[in-house]
Protein backbone atom coordinates (compact mmCIF):
# COMPACT_ATOMS: atom_id res chain seq x y z
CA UNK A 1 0.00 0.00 0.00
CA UNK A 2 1.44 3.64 -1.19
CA UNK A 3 1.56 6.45 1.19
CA UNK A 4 -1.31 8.22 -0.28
CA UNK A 5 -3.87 5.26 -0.10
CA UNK A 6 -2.89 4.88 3.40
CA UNK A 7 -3.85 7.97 4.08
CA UNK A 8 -7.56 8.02 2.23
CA UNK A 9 -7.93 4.19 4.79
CA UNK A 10 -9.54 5.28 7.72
CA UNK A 11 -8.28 4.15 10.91
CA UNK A 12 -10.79 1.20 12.88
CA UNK A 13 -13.43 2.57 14.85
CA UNK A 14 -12.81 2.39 18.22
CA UNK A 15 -15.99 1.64 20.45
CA UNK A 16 -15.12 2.06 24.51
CA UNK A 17 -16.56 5.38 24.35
CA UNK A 18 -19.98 4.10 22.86
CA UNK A 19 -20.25 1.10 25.13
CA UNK A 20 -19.53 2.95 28.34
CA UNK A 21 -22.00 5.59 27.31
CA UNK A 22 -24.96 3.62 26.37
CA UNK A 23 -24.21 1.60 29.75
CA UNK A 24 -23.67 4.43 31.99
CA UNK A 25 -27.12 5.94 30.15
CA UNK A 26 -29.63 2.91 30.90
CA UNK A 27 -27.40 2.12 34.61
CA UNK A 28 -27.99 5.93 35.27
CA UNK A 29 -31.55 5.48 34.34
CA UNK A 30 -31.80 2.19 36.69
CA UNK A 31 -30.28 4.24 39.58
CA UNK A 32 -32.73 6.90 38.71
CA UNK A 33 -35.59 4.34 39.24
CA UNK A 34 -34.22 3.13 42.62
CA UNK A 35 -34.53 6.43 43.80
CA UNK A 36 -38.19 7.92 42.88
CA UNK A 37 -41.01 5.70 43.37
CA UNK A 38 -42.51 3.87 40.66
CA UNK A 39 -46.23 5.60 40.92
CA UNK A 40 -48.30 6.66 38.37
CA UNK A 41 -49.75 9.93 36.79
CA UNK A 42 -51.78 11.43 39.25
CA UNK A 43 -55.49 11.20 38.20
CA UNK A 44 -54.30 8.02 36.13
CA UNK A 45 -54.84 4.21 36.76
CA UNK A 46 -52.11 2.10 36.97
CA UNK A 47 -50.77 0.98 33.66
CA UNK A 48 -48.28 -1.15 35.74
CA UNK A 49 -44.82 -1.41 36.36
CA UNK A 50 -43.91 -2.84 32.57
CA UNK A 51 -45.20 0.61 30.84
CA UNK A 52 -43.60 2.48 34.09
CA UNK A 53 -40.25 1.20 33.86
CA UNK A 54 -40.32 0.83 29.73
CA UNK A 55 -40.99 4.78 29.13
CA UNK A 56 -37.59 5.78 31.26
CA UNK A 57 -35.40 3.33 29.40
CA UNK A 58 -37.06 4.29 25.89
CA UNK A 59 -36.53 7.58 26.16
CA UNK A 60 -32.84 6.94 27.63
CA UNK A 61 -32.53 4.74 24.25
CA UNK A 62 -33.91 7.65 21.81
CA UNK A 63 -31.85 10.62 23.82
CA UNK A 64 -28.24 8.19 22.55
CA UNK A 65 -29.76 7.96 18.92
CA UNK A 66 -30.19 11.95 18.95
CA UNK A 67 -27.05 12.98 20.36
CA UNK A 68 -24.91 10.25 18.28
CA UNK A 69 -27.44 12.22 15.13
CA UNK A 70 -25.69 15.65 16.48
CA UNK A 71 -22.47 14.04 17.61
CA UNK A 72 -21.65 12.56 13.60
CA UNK A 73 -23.36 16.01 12.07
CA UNK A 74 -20.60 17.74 14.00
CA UNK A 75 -17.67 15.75 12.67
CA UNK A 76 -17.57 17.61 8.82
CA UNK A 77 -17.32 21.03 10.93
CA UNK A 78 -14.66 19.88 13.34
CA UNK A 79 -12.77 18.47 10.38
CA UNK A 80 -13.32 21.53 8.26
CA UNK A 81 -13.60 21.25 4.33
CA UNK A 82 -9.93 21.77 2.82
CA UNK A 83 -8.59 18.77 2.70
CA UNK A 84 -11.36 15.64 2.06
CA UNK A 85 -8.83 13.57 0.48
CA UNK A 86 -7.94 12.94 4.14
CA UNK A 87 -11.50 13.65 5.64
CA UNK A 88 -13.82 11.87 3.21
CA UNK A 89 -12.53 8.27 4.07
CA UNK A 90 -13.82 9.14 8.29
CA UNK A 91 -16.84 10.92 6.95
CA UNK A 92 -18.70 8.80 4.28
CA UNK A 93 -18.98 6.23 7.20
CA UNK A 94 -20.08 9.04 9.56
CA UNK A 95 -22.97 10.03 7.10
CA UNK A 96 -24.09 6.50 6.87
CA UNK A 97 -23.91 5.76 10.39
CA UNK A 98 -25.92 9.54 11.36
CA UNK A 99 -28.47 8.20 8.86
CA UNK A 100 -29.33 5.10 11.53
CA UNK A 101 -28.76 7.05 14.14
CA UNK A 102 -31.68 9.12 12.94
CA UNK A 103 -33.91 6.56 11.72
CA UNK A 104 -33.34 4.63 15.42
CA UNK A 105 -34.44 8.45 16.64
CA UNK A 106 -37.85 8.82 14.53
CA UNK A 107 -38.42 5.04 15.35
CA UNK A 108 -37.96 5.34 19.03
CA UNK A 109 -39.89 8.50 19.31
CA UNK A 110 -42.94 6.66 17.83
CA UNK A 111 -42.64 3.93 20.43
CA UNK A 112 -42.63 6.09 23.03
CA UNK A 113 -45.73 7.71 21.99
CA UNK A 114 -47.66 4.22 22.47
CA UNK A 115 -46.17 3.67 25.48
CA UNK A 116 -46.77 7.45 26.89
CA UNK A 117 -50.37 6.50 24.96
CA UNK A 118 -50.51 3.13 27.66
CA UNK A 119 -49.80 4.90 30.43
CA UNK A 120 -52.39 7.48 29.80
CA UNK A 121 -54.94 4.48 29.09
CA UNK A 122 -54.35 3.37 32.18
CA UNK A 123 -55.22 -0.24 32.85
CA UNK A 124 -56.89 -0.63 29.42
CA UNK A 125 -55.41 -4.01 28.23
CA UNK A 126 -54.65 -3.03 24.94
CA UNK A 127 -54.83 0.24 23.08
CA UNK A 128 -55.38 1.13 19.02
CA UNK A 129 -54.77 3.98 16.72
CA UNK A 130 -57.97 5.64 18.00
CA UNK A 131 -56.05 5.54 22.14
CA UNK A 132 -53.00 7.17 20.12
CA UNK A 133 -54.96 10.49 18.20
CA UNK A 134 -56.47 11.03 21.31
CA UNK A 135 -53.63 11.51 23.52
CA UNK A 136 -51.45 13.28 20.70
CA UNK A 137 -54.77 15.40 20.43
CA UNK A 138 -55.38 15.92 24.10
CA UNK A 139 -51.42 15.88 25.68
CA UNK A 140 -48.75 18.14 24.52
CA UNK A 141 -46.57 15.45 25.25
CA UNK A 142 -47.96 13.27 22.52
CA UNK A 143 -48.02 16.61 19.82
CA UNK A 144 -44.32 16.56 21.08
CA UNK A 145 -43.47 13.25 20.19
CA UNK A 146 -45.20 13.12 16.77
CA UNK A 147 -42.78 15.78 15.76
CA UNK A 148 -39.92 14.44 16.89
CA UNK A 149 -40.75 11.33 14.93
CA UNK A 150 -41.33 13.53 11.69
CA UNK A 151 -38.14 15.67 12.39
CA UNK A 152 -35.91 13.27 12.95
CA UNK A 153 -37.35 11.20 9.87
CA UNK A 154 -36.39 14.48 7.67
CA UNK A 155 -33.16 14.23 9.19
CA UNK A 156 -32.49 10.37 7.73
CA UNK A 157 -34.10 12.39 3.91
CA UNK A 158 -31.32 14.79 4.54
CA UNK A 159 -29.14 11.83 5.27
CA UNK A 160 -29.70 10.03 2.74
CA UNK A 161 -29.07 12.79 0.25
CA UNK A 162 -25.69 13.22 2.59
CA UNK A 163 -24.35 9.49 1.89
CA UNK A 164 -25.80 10.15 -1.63
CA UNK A 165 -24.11 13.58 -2.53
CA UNK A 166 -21.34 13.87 0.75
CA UNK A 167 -20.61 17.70 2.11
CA UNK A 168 -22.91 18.79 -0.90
CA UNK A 169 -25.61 18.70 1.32
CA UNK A 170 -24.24 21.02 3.95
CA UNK A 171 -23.36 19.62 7.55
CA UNK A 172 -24.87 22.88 9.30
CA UNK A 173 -28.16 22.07 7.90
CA UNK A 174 -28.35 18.67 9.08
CA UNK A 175 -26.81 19.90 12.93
CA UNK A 176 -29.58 22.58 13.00
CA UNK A 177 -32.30 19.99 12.09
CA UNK A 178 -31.11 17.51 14.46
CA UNK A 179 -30.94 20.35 17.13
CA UNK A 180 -34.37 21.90 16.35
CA UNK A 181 -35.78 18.09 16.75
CA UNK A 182 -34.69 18.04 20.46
CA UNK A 183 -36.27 21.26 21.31
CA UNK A 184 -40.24 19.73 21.48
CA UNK A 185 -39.71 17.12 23.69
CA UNK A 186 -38.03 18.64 27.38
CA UNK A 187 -40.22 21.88 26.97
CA UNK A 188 -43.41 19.58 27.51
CA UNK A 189 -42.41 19.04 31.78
CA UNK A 190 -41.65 21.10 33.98
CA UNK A 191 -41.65 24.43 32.42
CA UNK A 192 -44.65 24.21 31.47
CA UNK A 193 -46.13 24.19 35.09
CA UNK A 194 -43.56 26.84 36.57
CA UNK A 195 -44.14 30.70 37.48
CA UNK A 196 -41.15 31.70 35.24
CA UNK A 197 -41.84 30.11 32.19
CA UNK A 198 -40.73 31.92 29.14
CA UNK A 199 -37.04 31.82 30.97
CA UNK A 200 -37.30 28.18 31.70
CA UNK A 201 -38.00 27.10 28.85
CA UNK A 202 -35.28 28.96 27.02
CA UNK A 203 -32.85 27.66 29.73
CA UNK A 204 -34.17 24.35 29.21
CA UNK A 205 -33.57 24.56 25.49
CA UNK A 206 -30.13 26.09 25.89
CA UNK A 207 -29.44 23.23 28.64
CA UNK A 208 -30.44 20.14 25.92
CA UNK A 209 -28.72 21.71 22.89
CA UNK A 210 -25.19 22.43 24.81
CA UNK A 211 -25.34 18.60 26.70
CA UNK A 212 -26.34 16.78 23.38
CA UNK A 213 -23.54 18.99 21.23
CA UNK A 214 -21.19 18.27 23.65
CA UNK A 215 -21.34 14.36 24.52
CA UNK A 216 -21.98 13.35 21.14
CA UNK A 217 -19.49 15.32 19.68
CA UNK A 218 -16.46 14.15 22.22
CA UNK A 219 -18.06 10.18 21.22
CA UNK A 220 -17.78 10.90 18.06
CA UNK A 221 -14.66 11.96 17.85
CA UNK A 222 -13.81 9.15 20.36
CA UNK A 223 -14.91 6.23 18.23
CA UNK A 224 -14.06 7.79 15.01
CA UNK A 225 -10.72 9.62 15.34
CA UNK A 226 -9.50 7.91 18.08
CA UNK A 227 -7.21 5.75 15.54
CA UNK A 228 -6.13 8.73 13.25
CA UNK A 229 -3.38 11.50 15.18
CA UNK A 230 -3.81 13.61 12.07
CA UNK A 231 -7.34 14.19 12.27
CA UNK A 232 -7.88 14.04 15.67
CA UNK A 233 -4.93 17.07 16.15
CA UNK A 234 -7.49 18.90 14.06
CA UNK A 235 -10.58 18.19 15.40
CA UNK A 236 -9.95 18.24 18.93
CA UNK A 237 -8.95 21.84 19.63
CA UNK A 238 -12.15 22.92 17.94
CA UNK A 239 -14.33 20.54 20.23
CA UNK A 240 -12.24 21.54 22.94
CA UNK A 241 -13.67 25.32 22.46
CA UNK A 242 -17.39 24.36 22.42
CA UNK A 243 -16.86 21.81 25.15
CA UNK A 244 -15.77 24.31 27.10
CA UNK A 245 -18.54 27.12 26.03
CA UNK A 246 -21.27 23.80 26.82
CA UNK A 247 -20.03 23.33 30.27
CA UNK A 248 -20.77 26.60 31.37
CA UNK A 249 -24.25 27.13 29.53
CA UNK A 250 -25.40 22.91 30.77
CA UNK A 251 -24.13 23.79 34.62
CA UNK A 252 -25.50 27.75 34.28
CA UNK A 253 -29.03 26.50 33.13
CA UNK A 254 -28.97 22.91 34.83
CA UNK A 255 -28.31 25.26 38.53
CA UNK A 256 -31.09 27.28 37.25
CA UNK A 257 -33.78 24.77 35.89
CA UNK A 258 -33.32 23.12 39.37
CA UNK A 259 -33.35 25.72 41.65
CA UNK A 260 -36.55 27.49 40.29
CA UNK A 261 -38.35 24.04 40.21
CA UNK A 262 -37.19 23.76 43.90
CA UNK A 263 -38.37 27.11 45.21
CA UNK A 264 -41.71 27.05 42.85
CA UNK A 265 -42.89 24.09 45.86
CA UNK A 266 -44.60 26.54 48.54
CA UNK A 267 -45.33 24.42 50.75
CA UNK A 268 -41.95 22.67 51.90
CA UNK A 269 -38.69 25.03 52.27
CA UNK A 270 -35.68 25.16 49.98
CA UNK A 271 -33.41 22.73 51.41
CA UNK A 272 -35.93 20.49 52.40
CA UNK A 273 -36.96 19.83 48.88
CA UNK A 274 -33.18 19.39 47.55
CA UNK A 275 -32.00 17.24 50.30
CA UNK A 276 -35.17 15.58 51.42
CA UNK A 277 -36.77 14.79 48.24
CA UNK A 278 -35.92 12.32 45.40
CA UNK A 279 -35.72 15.58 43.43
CA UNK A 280 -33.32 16.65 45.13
CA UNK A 281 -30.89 13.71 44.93
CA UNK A 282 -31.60 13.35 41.58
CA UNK A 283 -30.43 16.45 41.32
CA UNK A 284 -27.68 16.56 43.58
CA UNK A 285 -26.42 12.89 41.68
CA UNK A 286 -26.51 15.36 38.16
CA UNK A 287 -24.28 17.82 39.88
CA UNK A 288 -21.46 15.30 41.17
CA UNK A 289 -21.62 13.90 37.28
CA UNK A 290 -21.02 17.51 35.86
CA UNK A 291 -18.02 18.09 38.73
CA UNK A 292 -16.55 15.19 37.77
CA UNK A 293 -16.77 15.92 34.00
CA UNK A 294 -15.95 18.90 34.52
CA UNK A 295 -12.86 17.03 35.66
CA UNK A 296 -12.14 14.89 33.08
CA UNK A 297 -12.66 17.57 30.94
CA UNK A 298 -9.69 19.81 32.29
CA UNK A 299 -7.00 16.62 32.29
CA UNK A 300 -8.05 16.41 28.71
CA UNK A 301 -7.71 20.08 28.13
CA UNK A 302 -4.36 20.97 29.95
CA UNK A 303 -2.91 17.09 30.02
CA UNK A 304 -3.86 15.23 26.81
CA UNK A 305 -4.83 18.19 24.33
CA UNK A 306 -0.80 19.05 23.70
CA UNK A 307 0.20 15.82 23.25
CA UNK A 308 -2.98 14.79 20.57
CA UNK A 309 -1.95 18.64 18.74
CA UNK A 310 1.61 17.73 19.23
CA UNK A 311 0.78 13.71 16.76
CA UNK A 312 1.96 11.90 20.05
CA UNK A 313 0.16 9.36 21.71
CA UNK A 314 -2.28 9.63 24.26
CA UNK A 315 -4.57 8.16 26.62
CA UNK A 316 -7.48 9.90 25.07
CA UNK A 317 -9.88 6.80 24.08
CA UNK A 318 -9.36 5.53 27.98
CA UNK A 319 -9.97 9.27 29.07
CA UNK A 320 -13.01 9.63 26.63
CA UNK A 321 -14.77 6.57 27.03
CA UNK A 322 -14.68 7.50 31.09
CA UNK A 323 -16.27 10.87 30.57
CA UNK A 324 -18.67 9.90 28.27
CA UNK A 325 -19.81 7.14 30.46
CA UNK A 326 -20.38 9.63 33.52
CA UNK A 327 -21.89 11.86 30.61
CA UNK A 328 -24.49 8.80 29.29
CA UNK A 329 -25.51 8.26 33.66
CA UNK A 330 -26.06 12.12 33.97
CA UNK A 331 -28.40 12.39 31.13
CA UNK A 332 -30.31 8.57 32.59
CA UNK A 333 -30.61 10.61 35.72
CA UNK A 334 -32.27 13.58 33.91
CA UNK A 335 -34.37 11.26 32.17
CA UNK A 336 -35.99 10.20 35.35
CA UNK A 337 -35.46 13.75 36.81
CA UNK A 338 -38.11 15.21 33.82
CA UNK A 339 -40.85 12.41 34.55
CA UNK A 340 -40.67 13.43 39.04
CA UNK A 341 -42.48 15.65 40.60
CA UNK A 342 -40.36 17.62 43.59
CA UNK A 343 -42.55 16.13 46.41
């Protein structure tokens, strides 16, 4: 093999980072469940514990297939354009693999609407199409879902057209698709219910958008670039800048989102709600997983960062796959967090 067709073979993918997401995602859901009792809707019969535990873990399961859809949309930026003999070879898988990523997304938003659509039946025993237009007509939750299933579905058009055409179709339409789709979804809980809710819900917004940027982006480039110095020396620096801009906006917002919810409970004080509710420790548990990213993050920065801009070897996939598996329990815990109330 000649120089220059060694360097249009991409390096192996590299998968710690993946696994130890995904399983720090569903074990950080699990934990979540421990904590808050399994009860239903108030006002709702029991659908039972299958429908109770299944909506948790589904939406755990569609939150990885939209941030690996943001994650691999982000790769042709952090590249850049001016040299695709070297990029194209990383990025024609990374189109393919953001179009299953986003058909796993549309798909998994659709079967959460039947299960959301089960647990608002109650203890009907089985429910049709008729159970399903009702609750997408009567919940906002439901009108949520239905659009994340047809967003994310125009995401795998765009996709397709992307495998079909490469950086023709541009990469910063299909990363401000993919971030639009999240936006329906999170503003459907809490906000909607608190005092403040025009900030909240921008907050909330700004809070999703900045997490999913930022863990799919550092997986990305963890199972993708991990094998490849050259790239990688590229690509990291410029992740390293909006890592660093979505640590401050998720803690700024995640502080805030929590602390209004807190204080909007009248009826039991501040600290009794965050240290004497599951709330609170839910809470609490997402604030010791964004210290100790936060962590990770800085040894990355000031440790690893010269050596990876610098073509040396690094620790960077054992370093990445650990901070994106504290990343995948923090957003299991705020999975759980969105479906509690504070007392």
């Amino acid at each position: 093999m000649t120089m220059a067709e060694a360097t249009r073979t991409p390096a192996p993918a590299r998968y710690p980072a993946l696994i130890t997401g995904v399983t720090g995602a569903v074990l950080g859901t699990l934990i979540g469940l421990s904590v808050v009792s399994l009860t239903p809707i108030p006002g709702l019969a029991d659908p039972g514990p299958v429908v109770l535990v299944a909506i948790p873990l589904v939406r755990t399961l569609l939150n990885i297939a939209a941030v690996a859809t943001i994650g691999l949309s982000l790769l042709p930026v952090l590249l850049g354009y001016d040299r695709p003999d070297l990029t194209e070879p990383v990025l024609r898988p990374a189109r393919r693999a953001a179009f299953a990523a986003a058909l796993v997304w549309s798909a998994g938003a659709l079967v959460l609407l039947l299960l959301q659509t089960a647990e608002y039946r109650g203890s009907a025993e089985t429910i049709d199409m008729a159970d399903v237009s009702d609750y997408v007509t009567t919940v906002g939750a439901g009108k949520a879902l239905l659009i994340v299933a047809g967003l994310a579905f125009l995401h795998c058009v765009l996709g397709v057209l992307a495998v079909r055409r490469g950086e023709r179709v541009p990469a910063e339409a299909r990363i401000g698709l993919a971030l639009f789709a999240l936006l329906p979804l999170p503003i459907t809980g809490h906000s909607s219910t608190w005092e403040y809710h025009d900030y909240t819900t921008i907050s909330i917004e700004l809070h999703v958008m900045a997490a999913a940027a930022w863990v799919g982006g550092l997986a990305t480039l963890a199972v993708l670039l991990a094998g490849n110095r050259g790239l990688l020396a590229t690509a990291l620096p410029r992740f390293s800048k909006l890592a660093g801009v979505s640590l401050f906006v998720v803690a700024g917002t995640g502080l805030f989102n929590a602390i209004v919810e807190l204080l909007a409970q009248p009826a039991m004080p501040f600290l009794e709600a965050a240290f004497g509710t599951p709330y609170g420790w839910l809470v609490i548990g997402k604030m010791v997983c964004l210290a100790a990213i936060a962590v990770f993050g800085a040894r990355m920065r000031w440790r690893l960062l010269p050596a990876i801009a610098a073509h040396k070897k690094s620790a960077f996939v054992t370093w990445a796959a650990a901070e994106v598996a504290v990343m995948g329990a923090a957003f299991g815990l705020a999975v759980v967090l969105a479906r509690s109330p504070v007392s």
